[in-house]
Protein backbone atom coordinates (compact mmCIF):
# COMPACT_ATOMS: atom_id res chain seq x y z
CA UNK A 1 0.00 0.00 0.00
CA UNK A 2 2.80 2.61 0.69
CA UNK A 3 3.89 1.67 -2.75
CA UNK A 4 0.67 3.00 -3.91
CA UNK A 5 0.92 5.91 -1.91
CA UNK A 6 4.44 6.72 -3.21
CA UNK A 7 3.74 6.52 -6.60
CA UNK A 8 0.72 8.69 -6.61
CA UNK A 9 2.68 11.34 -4.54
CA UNK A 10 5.45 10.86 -7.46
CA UNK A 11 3.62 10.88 -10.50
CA UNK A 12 1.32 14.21 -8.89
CA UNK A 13 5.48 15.92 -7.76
CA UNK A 14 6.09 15.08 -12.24
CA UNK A 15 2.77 16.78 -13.10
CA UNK A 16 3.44 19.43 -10.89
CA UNK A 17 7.01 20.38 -11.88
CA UNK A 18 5.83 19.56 -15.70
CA UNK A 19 3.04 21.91 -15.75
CA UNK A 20 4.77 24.54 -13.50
CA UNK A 21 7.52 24.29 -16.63
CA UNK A 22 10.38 23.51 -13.97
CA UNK A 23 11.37 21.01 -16.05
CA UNK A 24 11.68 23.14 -18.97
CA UNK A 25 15.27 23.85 -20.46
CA UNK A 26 14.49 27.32 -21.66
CA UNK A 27 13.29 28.04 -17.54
CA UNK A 28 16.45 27.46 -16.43
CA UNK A 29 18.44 28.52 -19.34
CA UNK A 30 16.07 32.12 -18.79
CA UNK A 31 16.97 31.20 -14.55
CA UNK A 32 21.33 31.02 -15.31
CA UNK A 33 20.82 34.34 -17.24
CA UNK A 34 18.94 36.13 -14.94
CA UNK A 35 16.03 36.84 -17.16
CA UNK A 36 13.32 35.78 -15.11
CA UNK A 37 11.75 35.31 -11.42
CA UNK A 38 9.91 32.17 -13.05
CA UNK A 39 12.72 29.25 -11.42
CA UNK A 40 13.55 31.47 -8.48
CA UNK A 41 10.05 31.41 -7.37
CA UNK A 42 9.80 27.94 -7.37
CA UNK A 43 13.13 27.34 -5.62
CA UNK A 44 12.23 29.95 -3.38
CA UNK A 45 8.89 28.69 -2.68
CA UNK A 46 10.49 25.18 -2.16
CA UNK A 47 13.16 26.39 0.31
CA UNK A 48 10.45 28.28 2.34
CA UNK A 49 7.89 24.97 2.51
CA UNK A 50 11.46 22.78 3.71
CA UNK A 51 12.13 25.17 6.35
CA UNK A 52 8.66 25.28 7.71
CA UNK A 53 8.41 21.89 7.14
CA UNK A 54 11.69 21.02 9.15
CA UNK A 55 10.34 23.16 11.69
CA UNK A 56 7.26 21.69 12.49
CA UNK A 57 9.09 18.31 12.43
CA UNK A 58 11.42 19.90 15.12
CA UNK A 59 8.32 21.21 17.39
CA UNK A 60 5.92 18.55 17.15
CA UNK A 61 7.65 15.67 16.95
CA UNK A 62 6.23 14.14 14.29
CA UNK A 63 6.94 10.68 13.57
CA UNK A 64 7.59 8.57 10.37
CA UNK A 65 5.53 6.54 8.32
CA UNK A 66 6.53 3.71 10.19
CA UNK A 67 6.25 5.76 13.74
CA UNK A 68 9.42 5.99 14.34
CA UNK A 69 11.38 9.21 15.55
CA UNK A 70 12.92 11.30 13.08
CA UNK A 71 16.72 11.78 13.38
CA UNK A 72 17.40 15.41 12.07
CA UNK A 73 21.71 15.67 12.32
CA UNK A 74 23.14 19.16 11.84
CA UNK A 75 24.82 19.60 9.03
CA UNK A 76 28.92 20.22 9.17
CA UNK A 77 29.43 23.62 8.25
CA UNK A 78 32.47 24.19 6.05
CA UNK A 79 32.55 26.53 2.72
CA UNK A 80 34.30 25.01 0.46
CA UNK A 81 32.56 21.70 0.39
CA UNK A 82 29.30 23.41 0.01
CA UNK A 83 31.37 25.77 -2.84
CA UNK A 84 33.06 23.45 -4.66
CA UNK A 85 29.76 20.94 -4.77
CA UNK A 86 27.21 23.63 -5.19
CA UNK A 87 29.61 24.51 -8.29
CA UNK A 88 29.85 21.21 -9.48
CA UNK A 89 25.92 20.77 -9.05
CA UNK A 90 25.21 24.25 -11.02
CA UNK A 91 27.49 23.29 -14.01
CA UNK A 92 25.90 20.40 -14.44
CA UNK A 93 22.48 21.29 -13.96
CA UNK A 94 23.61 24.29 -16.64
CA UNK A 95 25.66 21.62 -18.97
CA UNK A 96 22.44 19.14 -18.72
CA UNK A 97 19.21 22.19 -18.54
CA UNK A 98 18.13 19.76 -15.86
CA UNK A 99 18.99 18.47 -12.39
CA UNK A 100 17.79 15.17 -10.88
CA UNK A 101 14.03 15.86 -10.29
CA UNK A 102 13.50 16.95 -13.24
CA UNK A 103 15.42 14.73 -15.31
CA UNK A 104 13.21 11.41 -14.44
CA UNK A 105 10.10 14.27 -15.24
CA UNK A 106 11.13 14.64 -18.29
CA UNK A 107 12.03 11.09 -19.59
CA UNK A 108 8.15 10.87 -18.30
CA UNK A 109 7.17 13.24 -20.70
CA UNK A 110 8.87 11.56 -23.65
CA UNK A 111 12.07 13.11 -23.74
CA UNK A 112 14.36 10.21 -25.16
CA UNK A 113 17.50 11.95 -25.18
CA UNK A 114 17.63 12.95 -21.37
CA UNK A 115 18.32 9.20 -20.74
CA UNK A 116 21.82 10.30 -21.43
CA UNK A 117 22.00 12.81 -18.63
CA UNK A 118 20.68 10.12 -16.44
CA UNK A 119 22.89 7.62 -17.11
CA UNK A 120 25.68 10.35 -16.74
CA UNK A 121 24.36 10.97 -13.37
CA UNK A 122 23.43 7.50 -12.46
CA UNK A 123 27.64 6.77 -13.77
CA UNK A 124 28.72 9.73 -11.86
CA UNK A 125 27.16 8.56 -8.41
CA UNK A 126 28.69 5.27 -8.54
CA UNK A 127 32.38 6.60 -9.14
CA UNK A 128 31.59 9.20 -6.28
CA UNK A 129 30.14 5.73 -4.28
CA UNK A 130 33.66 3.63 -4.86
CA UNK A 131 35.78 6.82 -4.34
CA UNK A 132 33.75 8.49 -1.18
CA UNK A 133 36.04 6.98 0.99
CA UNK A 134 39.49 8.35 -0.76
CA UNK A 135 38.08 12.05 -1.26
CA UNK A 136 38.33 14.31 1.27
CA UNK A 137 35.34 15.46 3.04
């Protein structure tokens, strides 16, 4: 049954980010050049609903599916991992017109060709997988 209930919640997240045109490459090609408010709305609007949402998390200690407590660690803080990977992330997201969320939207929607950004990405999280432990963090 959560099955179910995860795939609805899915498929409803692709609609939304298709319709909303999130997943669109001239949105974020307009976003990288400044051109529009369109993507930083959404990001924005995003970033606001995970804050609250951590928040209430935090005050009412709401549970899991399963009932179980939620284990929220802080984050290390450090600049130039968050730097250097936030760098990495934009490039690629710039190189690709997509990053992960909307990548699996739009091979939904029919878009063939993004299957080779996903298997870049898919490629690219195994070599970080085997070398996580040689990098420094």
């Amino acid at each position: 049954m959560k099955t179910v209930f995860y795939l609805v919640v899915g498929t409803f997240f692709g609609i939304l980010m298709y319709k909303s045109e999130a997943a669109s490459w001239f949105r974020i090609y307009e976003m990288f050049e400044f051109g529009s408010f369109h993507m930083y709305g959404i990001i924005g609007s995003a970033l606001i609903l995970g804050i609250l949402g951590i928040q209430l998390i935090k005050r009412f200690d709401i549970k899991t599916l399963k009932g179980q407590d939620m284990h929220l660690k802080p984050k290390n803080k450090s600049f130039y991992r968050y730097a250097i990977g936030g760098t990495l992330f934009g490039l690629g997201w710039a190189l690709a017109g997509a990053c992960p969320g909307p990548m699996y939207v739009l091979a939904g929607a029919g878009y063939v060709s993004i299957l080779i950004v996903i298997f870049g990405a898919l490629l690219g999280t195994f070599i970080y997988g085997l070398l996580r432990n040689k990098l420094p963090h």
